[in-house]
N, C-alpha and C. Protein backbone atom coordinates (compact mmCIF):
# COMPACT_ATOMS: atom_id res chain seq x y z
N UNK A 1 84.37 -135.78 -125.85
CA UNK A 1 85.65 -135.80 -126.54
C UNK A 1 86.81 -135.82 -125.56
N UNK A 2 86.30 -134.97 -124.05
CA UNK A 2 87.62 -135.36 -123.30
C UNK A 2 87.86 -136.96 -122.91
N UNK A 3 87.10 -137.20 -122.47
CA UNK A 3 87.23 -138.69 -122.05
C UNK A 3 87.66 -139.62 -123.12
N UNK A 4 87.06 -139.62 -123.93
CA UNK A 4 87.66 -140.32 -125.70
C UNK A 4 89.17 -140.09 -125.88
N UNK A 5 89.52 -138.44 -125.81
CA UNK A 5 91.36 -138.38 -125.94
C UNK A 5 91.82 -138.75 -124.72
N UNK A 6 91.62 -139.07 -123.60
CA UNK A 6 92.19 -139.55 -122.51
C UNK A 6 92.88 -141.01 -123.09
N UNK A 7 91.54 -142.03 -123.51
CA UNK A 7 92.01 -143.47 -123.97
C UNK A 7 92.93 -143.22 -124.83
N UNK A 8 92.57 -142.38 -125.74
CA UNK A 8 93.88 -142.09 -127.10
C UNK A 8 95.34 -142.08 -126.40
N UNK A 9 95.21 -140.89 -125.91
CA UNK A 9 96.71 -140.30 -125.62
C UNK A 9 97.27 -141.15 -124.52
N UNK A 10 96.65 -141.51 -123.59
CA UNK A 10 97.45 -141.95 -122.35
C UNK A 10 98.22 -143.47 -123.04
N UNK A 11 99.04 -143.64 -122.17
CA UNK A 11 99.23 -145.31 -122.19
C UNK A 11 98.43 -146.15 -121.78
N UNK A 12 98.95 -147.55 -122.47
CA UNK A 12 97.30 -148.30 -122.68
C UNK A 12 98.37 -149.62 -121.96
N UNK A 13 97.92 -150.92 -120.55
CA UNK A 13 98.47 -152.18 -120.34
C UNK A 13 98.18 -152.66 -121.28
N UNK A 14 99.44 -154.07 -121.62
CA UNK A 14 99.15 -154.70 -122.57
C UNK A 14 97.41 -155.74 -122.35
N UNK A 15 97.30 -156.11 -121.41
CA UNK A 15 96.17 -156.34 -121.06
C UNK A 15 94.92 -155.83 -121.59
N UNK A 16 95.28 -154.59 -121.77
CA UNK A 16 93.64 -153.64 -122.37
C UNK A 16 93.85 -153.32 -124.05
N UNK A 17 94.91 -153.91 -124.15
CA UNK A 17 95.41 -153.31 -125.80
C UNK A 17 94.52 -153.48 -126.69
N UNK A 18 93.81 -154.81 -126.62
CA UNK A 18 92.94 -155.07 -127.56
C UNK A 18 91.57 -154.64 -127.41
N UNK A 19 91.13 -154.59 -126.54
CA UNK A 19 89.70 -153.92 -126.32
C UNK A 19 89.82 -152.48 -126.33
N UNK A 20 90.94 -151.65 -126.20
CA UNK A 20 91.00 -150.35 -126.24
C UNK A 20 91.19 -149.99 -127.73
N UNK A 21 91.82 -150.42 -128.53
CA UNK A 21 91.71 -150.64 -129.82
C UNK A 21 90.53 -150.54 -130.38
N UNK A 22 90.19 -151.80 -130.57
CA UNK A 22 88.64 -151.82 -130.84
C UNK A 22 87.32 -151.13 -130.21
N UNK A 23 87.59 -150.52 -129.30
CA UNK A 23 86.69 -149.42 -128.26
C UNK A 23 86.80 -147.98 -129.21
N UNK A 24 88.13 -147.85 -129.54
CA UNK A 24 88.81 -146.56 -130.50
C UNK A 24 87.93 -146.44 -131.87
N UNK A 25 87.96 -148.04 -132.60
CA UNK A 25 87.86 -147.99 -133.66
C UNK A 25 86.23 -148.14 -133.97
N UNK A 26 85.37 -148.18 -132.77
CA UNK A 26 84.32 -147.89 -133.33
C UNK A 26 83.67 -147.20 -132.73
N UNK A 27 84.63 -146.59 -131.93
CA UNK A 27 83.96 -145.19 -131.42
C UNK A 27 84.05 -144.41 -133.05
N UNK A 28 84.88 -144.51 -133.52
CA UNK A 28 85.86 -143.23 -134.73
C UNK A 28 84.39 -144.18 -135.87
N UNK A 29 84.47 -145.29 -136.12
CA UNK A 29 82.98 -145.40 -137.32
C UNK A 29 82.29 -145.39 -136.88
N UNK A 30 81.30 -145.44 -135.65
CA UNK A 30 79.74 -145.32 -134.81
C UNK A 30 78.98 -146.24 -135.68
N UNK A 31 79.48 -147.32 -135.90
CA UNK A 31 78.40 -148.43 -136.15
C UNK A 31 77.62 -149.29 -135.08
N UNK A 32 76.93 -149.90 -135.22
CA UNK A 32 76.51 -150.84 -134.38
C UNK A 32 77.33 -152.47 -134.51
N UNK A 33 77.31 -153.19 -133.32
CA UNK A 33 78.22 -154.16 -132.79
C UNK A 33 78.47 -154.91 -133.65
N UNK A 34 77.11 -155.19 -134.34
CA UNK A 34 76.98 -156.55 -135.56
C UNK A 34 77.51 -155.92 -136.81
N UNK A 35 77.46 -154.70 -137.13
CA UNK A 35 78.30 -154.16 -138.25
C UNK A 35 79.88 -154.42 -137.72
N UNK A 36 80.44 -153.32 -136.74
CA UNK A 36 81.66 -153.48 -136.79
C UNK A 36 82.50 -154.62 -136.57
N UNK A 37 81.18 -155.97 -136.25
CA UNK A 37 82.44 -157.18 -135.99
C UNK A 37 82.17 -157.97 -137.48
N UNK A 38 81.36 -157.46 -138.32
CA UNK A 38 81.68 -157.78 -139.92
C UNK A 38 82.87 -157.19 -140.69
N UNK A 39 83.24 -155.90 -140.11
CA UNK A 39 84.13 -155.30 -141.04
C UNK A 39 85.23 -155.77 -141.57
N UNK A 40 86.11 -155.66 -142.44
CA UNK A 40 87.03 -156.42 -143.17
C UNK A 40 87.70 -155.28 -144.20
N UNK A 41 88.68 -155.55 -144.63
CA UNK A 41 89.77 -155.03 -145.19
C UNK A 41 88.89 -154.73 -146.72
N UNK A 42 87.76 -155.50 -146.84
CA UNK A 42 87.12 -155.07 -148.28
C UNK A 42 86.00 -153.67 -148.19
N UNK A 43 86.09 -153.57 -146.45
CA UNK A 43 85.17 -152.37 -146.26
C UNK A 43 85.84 -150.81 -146.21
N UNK A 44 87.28 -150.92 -146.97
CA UNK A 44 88.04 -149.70 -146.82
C UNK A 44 88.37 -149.35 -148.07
N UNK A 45 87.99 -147.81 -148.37
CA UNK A 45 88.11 -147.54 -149.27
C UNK A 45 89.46 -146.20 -149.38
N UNK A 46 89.66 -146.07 -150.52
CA UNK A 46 90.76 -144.76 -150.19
C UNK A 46 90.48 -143.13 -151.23
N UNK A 47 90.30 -142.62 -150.63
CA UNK A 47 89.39 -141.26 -151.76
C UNK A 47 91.26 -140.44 -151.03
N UNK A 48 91.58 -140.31 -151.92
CA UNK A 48 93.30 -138.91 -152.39
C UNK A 48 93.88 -139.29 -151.17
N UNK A 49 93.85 -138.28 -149.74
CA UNK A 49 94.95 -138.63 -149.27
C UNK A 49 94.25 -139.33 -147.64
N UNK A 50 93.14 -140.02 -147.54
CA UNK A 50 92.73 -140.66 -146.12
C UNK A 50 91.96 -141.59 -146.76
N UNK A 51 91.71 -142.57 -145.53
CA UNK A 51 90.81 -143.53 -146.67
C UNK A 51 89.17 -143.37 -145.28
N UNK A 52 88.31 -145.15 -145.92
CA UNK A 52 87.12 -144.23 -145.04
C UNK A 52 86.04 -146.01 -145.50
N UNK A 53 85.73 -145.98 -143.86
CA UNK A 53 84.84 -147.22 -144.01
C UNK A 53 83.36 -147.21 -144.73
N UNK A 54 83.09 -148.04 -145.77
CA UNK A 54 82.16 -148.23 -146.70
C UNK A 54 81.47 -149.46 -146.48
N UNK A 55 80.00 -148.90 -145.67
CA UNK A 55 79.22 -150.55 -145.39
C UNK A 55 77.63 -150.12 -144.94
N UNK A 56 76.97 -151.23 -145.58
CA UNK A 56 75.74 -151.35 -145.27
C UNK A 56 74.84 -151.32 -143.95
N UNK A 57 74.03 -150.38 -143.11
CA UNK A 57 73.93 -150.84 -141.73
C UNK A 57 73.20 -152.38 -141.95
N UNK A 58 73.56 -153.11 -141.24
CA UNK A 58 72.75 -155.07 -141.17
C UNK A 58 71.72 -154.63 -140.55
N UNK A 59 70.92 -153.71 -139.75
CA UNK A 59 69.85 -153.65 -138.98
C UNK A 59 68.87 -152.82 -139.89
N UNK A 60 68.90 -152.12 -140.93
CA UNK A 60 68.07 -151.77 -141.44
C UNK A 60 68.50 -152.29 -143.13
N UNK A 61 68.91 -153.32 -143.25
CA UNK A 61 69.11 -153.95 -144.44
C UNK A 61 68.05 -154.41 -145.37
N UNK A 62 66.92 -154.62 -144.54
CA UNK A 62 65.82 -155.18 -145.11
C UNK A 62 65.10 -153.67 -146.03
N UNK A 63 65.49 -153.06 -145.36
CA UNK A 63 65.03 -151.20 -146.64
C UNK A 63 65.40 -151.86 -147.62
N UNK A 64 64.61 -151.44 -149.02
CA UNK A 64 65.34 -150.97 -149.83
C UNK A 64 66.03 -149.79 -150.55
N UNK A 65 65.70 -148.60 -149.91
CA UNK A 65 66.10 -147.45 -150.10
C UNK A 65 67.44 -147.02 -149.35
N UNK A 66 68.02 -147.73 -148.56
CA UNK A 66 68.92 -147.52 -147.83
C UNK A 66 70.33 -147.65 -148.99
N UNK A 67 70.99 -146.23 -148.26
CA UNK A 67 72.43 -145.99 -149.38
C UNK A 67 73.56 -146.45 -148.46
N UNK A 68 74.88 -146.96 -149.28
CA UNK A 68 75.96 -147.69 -148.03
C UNK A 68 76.18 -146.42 -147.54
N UNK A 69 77.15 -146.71 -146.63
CA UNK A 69 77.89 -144.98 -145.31
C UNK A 69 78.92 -145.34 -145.57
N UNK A 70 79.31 -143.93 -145.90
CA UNK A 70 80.84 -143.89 -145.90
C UNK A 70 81.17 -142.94 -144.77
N UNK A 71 82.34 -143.44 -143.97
CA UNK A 71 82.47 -142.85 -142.39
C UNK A 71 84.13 -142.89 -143.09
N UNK A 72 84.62 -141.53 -142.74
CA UNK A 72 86.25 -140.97 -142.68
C UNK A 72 86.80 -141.75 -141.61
N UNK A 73 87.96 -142.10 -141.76
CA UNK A 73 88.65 -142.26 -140.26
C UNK A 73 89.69 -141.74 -140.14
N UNK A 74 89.56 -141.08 -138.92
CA UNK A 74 90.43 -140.45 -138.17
C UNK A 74 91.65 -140.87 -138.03
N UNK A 75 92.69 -140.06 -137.58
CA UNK A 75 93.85 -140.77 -137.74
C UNK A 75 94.17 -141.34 -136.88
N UNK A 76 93.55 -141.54 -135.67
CA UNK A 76 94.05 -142.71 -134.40
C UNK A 76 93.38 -143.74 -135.26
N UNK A 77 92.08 -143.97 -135.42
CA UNK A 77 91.43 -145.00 -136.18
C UNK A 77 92.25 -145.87 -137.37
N UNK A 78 92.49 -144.62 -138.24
CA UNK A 78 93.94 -145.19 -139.66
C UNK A 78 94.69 -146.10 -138.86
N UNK A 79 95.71 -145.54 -137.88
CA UNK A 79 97.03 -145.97 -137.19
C UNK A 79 96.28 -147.52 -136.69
N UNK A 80 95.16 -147.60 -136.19
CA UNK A 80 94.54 -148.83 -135.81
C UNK A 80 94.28 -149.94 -136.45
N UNK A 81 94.01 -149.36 -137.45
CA UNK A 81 93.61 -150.73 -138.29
C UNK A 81 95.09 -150.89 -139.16
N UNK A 82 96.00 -150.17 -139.12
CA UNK A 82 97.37 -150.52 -140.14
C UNK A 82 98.14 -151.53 -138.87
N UNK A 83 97.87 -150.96 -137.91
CA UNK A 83 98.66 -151.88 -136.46
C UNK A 83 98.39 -153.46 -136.69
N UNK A 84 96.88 -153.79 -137.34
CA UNK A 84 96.62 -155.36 -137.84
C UNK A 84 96.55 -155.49 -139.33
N UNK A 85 96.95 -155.12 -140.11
CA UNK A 85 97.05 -155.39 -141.63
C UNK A 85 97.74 -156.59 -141.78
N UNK A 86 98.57 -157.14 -140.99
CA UNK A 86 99.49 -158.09 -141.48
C UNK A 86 98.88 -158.92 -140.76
N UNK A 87 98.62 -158.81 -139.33
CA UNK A 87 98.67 -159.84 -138.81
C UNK A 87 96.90 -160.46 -139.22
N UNK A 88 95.91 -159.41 -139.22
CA UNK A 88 94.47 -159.53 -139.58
C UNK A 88 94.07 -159.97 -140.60
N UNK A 89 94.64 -160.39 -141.99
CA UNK A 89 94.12 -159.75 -143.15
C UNK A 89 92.48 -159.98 -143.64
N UNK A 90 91.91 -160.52 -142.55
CA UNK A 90 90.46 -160.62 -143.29
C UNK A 90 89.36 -159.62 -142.13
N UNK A 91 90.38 -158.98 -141.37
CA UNK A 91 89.82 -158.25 -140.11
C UNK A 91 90.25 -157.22 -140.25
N UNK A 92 89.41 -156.01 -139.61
CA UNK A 92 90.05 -154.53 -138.79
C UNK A 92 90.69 -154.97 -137.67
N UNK A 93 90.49 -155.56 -136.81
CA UNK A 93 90.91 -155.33 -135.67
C UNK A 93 90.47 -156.69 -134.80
N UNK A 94 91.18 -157.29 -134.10
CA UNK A 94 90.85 -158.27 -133.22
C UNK A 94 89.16 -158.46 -132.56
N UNK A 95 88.36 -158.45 -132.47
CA UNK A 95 87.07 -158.07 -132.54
C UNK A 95 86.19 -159.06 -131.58
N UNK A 96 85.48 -159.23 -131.05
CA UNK A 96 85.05 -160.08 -130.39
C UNK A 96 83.67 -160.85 -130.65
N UNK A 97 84.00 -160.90 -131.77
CA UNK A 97 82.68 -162.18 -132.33
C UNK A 97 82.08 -162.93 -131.54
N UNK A 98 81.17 -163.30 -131.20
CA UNK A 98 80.79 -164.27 -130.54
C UNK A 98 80.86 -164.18 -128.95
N UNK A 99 81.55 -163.28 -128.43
CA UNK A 99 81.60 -162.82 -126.98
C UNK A 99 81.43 -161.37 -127.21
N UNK A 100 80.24 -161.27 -127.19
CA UNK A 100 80.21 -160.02 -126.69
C UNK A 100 79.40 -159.30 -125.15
N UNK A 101 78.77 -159.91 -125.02
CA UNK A 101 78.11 -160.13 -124.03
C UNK A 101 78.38 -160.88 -122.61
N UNK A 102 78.85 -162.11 -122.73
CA UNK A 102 79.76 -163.19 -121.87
C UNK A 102 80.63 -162.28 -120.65
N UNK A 103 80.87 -163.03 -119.56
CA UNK A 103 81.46 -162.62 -118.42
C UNK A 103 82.72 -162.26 -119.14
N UNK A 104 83.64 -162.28 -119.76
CA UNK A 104 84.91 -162.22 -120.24
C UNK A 104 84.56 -161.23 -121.98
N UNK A 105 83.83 -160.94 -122.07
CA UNK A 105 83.29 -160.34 -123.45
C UNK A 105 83.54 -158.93 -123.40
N UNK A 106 83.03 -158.48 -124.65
CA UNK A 106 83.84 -157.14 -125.05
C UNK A 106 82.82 -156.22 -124.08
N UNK A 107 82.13 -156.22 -123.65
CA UNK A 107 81.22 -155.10 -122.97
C UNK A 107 81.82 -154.74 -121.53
N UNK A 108 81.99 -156.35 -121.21
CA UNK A 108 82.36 -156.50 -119.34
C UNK A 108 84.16 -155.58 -119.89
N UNK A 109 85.00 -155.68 -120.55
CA UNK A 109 86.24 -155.07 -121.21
C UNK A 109 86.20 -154.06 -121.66
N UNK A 110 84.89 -153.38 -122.16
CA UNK A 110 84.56 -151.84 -122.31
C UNK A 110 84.45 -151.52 -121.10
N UNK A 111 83.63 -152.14 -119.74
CA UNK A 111 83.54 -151.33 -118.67
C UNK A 111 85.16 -151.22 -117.92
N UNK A 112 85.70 -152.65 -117.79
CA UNK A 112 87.00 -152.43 -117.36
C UNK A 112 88.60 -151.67 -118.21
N UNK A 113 87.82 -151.45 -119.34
CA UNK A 113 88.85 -150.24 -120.01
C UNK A 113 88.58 -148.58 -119.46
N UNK A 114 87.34 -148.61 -119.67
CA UNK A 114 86.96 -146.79 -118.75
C UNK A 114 87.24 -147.24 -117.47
N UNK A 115 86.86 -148.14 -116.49
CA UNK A 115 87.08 -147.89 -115.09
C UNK A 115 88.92 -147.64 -115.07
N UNK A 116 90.04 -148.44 -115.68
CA UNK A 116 91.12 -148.11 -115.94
C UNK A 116 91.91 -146.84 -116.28
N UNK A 117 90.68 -146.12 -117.02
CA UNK A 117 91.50 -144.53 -117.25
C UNK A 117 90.15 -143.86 -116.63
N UNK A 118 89.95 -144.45 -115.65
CA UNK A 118 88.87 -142.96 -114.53
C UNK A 118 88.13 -142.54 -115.15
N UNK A 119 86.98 -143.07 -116.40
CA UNK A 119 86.48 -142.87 -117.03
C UNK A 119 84.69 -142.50 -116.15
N UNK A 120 84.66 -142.15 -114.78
CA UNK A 120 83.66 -142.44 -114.24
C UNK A 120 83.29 -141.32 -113.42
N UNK A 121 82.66 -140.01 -114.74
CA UNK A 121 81.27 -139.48 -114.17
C UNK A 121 80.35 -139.98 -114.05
N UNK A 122 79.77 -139.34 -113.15
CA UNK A 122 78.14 -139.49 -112.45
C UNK A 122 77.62 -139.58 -113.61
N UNK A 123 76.43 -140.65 -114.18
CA UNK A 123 75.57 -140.50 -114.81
C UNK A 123 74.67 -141.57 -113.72
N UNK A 124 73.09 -141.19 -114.44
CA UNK A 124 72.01 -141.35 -113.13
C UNK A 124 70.86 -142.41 -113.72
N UNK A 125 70.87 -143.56 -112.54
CA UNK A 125 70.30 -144.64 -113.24
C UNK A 125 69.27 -145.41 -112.20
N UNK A 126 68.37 -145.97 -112.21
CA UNK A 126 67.35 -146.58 -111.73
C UNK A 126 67.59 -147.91 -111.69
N UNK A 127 67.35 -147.89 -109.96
CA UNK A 127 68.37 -149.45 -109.39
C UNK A 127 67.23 -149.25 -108.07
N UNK A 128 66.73 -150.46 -108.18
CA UNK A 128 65.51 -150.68 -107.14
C UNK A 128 64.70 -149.76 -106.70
N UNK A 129 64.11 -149.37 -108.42
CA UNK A 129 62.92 -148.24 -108.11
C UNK A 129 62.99 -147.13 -107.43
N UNK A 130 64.80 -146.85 -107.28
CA UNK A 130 65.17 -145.18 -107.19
C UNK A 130 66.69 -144.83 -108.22
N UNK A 131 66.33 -143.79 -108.25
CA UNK A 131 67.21 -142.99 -109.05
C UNK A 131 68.61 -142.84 -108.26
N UNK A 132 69.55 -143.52 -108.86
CA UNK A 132 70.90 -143.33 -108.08
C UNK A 132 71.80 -142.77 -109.33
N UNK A 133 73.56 -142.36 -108.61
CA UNK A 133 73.98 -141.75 -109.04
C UNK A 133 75.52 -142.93 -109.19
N UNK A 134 75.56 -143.22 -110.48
CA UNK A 134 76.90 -144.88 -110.31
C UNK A 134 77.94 -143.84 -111.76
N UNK A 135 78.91 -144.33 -111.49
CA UNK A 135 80.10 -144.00 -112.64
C UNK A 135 79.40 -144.57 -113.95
N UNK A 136 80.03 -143.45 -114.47
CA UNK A 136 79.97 -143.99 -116.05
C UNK A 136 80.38 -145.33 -116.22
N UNK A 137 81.53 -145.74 -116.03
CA UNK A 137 82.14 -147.13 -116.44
C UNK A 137 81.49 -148.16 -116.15
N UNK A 138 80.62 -148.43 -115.12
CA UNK A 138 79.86 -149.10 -114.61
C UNK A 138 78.35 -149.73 -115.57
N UNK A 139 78.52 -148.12 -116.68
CA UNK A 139 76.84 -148.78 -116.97
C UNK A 139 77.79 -149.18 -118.44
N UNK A 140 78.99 -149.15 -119.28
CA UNK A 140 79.17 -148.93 -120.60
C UNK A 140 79.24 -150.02 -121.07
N UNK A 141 79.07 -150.20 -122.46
CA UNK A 141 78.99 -151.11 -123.18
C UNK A 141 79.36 -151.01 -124.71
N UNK A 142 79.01 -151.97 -125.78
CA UNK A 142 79.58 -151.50 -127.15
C UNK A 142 78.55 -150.29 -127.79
N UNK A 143 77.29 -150.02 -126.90
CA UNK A 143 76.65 -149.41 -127.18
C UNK A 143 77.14 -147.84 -127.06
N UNK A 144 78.14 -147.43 -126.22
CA UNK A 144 78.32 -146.39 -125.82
C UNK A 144 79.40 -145.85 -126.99
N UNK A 145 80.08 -146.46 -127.83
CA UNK A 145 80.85 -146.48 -128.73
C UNK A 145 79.92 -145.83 -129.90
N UNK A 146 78.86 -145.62 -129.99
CA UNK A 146 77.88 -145.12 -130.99
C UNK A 146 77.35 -144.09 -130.40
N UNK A 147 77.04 -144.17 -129.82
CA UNK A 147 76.92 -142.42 -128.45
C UNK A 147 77.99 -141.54 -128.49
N UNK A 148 79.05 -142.20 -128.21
CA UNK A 148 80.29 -141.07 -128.07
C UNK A 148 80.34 -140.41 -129.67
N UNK A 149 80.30 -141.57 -130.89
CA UNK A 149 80.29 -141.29 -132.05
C UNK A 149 79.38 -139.97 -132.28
N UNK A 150 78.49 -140.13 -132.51
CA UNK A 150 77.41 -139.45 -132.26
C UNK A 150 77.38 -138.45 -131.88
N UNK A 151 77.23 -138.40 -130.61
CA UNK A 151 77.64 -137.05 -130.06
C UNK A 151 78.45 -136.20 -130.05
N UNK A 152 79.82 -136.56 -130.51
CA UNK A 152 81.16 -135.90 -130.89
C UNK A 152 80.32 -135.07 -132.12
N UNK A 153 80.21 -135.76 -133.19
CA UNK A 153 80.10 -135.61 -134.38
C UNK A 153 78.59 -134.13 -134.22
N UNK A 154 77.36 -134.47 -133.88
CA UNK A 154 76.66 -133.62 -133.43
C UNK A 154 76.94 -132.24 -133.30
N UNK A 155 78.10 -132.19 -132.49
CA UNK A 155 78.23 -131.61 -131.23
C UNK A 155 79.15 -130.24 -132.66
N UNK A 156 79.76 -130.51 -133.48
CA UNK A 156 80.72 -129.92 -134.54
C UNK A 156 79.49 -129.39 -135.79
N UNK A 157 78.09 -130.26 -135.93
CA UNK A 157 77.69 -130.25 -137.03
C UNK A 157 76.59 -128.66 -137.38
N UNK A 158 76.73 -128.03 -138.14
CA UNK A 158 75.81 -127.12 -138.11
C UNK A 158 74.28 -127.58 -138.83
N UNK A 159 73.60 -127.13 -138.11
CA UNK A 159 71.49 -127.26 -138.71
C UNK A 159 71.48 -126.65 -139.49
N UNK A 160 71.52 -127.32 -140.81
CA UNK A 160 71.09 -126.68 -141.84
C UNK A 160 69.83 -125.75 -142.02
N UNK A 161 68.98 -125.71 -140.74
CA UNK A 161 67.51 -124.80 -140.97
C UNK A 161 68.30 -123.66 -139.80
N UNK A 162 69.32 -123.66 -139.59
CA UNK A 162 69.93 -122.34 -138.93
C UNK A 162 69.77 -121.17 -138.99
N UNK A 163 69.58 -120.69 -140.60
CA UNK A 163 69.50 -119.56 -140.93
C UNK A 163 68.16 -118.65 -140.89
N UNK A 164 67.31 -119.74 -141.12
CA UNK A 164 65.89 -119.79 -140.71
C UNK A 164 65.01 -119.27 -141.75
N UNK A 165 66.29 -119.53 -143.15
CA UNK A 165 64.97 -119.28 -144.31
C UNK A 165 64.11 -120.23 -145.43
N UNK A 166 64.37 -121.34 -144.25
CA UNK A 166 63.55 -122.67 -144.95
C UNK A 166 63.36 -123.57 -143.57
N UNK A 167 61.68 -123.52 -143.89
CA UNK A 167 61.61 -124.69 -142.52
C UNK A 167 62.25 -126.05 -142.32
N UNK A 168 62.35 -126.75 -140.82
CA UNK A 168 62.91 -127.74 -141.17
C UNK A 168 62.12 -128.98 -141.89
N UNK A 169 63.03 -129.93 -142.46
CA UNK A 169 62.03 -130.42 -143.50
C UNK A 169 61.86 -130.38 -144.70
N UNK A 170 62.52 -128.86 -145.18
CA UNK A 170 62.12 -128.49 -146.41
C UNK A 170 63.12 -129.42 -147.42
N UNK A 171 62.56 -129.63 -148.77
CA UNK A 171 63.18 -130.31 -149.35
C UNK A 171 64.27 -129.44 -150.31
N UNK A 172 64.21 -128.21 -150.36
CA UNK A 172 65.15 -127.72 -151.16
C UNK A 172 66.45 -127.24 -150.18
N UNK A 173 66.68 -127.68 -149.00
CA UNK A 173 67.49 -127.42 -148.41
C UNK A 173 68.55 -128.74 -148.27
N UNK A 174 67.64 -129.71 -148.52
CA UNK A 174 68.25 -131.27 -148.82
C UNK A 174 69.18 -131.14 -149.82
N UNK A 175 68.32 -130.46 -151.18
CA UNK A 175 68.05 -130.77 -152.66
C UNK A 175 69.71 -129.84 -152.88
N UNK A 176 69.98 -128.71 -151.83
CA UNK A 176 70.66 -128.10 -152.54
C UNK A 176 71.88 -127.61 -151.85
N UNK A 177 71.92 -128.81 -150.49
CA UNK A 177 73.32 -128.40 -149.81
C UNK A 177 73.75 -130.12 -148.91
N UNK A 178 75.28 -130.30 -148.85
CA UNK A 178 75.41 -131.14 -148.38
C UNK A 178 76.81 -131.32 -148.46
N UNK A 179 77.54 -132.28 -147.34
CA UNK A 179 78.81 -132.71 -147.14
C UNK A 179 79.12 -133.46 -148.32
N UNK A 180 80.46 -133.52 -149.20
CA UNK A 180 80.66 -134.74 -149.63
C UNK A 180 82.03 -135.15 -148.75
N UNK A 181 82.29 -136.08 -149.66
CA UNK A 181 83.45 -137.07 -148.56
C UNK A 181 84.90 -136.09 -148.09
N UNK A 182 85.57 -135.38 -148.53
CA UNK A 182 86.17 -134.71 -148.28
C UNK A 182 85.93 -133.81 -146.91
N UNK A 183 84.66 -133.23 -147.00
CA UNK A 183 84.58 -132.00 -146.47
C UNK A 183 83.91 -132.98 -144.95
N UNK A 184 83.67 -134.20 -145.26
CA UNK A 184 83.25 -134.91 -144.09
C UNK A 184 84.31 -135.44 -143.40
N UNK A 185 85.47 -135.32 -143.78
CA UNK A 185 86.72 -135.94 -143.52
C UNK A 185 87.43 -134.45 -142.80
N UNK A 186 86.97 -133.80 -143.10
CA UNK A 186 88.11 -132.61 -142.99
C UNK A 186 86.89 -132.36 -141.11
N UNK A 187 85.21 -132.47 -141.11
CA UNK A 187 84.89 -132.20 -139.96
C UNK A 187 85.20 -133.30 -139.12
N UNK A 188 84.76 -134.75 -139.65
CA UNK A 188 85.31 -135.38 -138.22
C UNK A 188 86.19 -135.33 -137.53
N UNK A 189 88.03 -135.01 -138.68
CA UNK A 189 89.19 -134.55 -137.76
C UNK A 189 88.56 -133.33 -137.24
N UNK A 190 88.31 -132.97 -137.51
CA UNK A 190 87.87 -131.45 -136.19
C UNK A 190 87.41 -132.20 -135.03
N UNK A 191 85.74 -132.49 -135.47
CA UNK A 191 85.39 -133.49 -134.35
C UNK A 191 86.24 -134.25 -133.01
N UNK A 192 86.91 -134.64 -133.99
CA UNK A 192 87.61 -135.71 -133.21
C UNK A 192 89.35 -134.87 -132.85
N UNK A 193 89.52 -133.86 -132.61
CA UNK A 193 91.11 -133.19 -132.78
C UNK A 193 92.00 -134.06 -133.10
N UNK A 194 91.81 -134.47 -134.36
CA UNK A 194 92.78 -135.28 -135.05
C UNK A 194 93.42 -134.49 -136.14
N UNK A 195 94.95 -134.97 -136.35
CA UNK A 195 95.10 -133.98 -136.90
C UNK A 195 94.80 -134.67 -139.05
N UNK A 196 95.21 -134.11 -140.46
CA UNK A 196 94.75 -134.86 -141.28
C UNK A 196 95.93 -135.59 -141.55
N UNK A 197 95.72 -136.69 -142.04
CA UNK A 197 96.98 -137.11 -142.53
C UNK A 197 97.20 -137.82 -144.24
């Protein structure tokens, strides 16, 4: 979460505007790449006073038991996608379809957005059959945007087998406790120290 409010808060070159944007906005829904470069103005919904992305994951679509996700957004996220309402209208956000991968693509622009705000602890990686020690920014990608998600979110959530009077697993612990959209809205701003709006 520190490194995440760093991109938030600091100033952003116009140069990185758009990939930092879109770095923001799916860090804040933790979808995967091929979801968030589908998203569209028909994937927002508005429950009282925040609204909150509503969509199918495409990678496990072929389930049929699978229910859509509804993901809150945060209020850097809100402010993000209202920044392209006019100019987007069939988009969230400038998005990089079709380059994502490419020398000039959104991944090689995820690494050069963290290397830009010093985004580069040690994490430890295997590079000619030894274990070395390279910056974060170096290894990131759109993948890391679902990690940070993730792990933020984790990191706030309490285990429902906490109390320790139902194993985990059990189905009446499913059956008889759970977030609805509100109260999921009210933890990710925690999550995320956003404030509500």
């Amino acid at each position: 979460i520190d490194e995440l409010l760093i991109i938030i808060n600091k100033d952003c070159p116009s140069e990185l505007e758009r990939v930092r944007d879109c770095f923001l906005l799916q860090c804040a829904v933790g979808c995967r790449i091929e979801d968030f470069n589908g998203l569209t103005w028909n994937n927002i919904s508005y429950k009282d006073n925040f609204c909150y992305v509503h969509y199918v994951p495409s990678k496990t679509s072929h389930r049929t038991d699978l229910k859509p996700i509804d993901t809150p957004l945060v209020k850097f996220a809100y402010d993000i996608i209202l920044k392209y309402k006019e100019t987007l209208p069939n988009m969230l956000v400038p998005c990089y379809i079709g380059n994502v991968t490419g020398k000039g693509g959104y991944n090689k622009q995820i690494k050069n957005l963290l290397e830009h705000y010093e985004i580069n602890r040690s994490v430890i990686t295997r590079k000619d059959g030894e274990l070395k020690p390279i910056p974060l920014y170096s290894l990131a990608s759109s993948k890391i945007c679902r990690k940070t998600h993730v792990d933020i979110l984790t990191k706030v959530a309490l285990n429902k087998y906490s109390s320790g009077l139902h194993e985990e697993g059990s189905k009446a612990v499913d059956r008889y406790t759970g977030l609805n959209l509100e109260e999921k809205y009210k933890l990710y701003c925690m999550a995320f120290k956003q404030p509500e709006y």
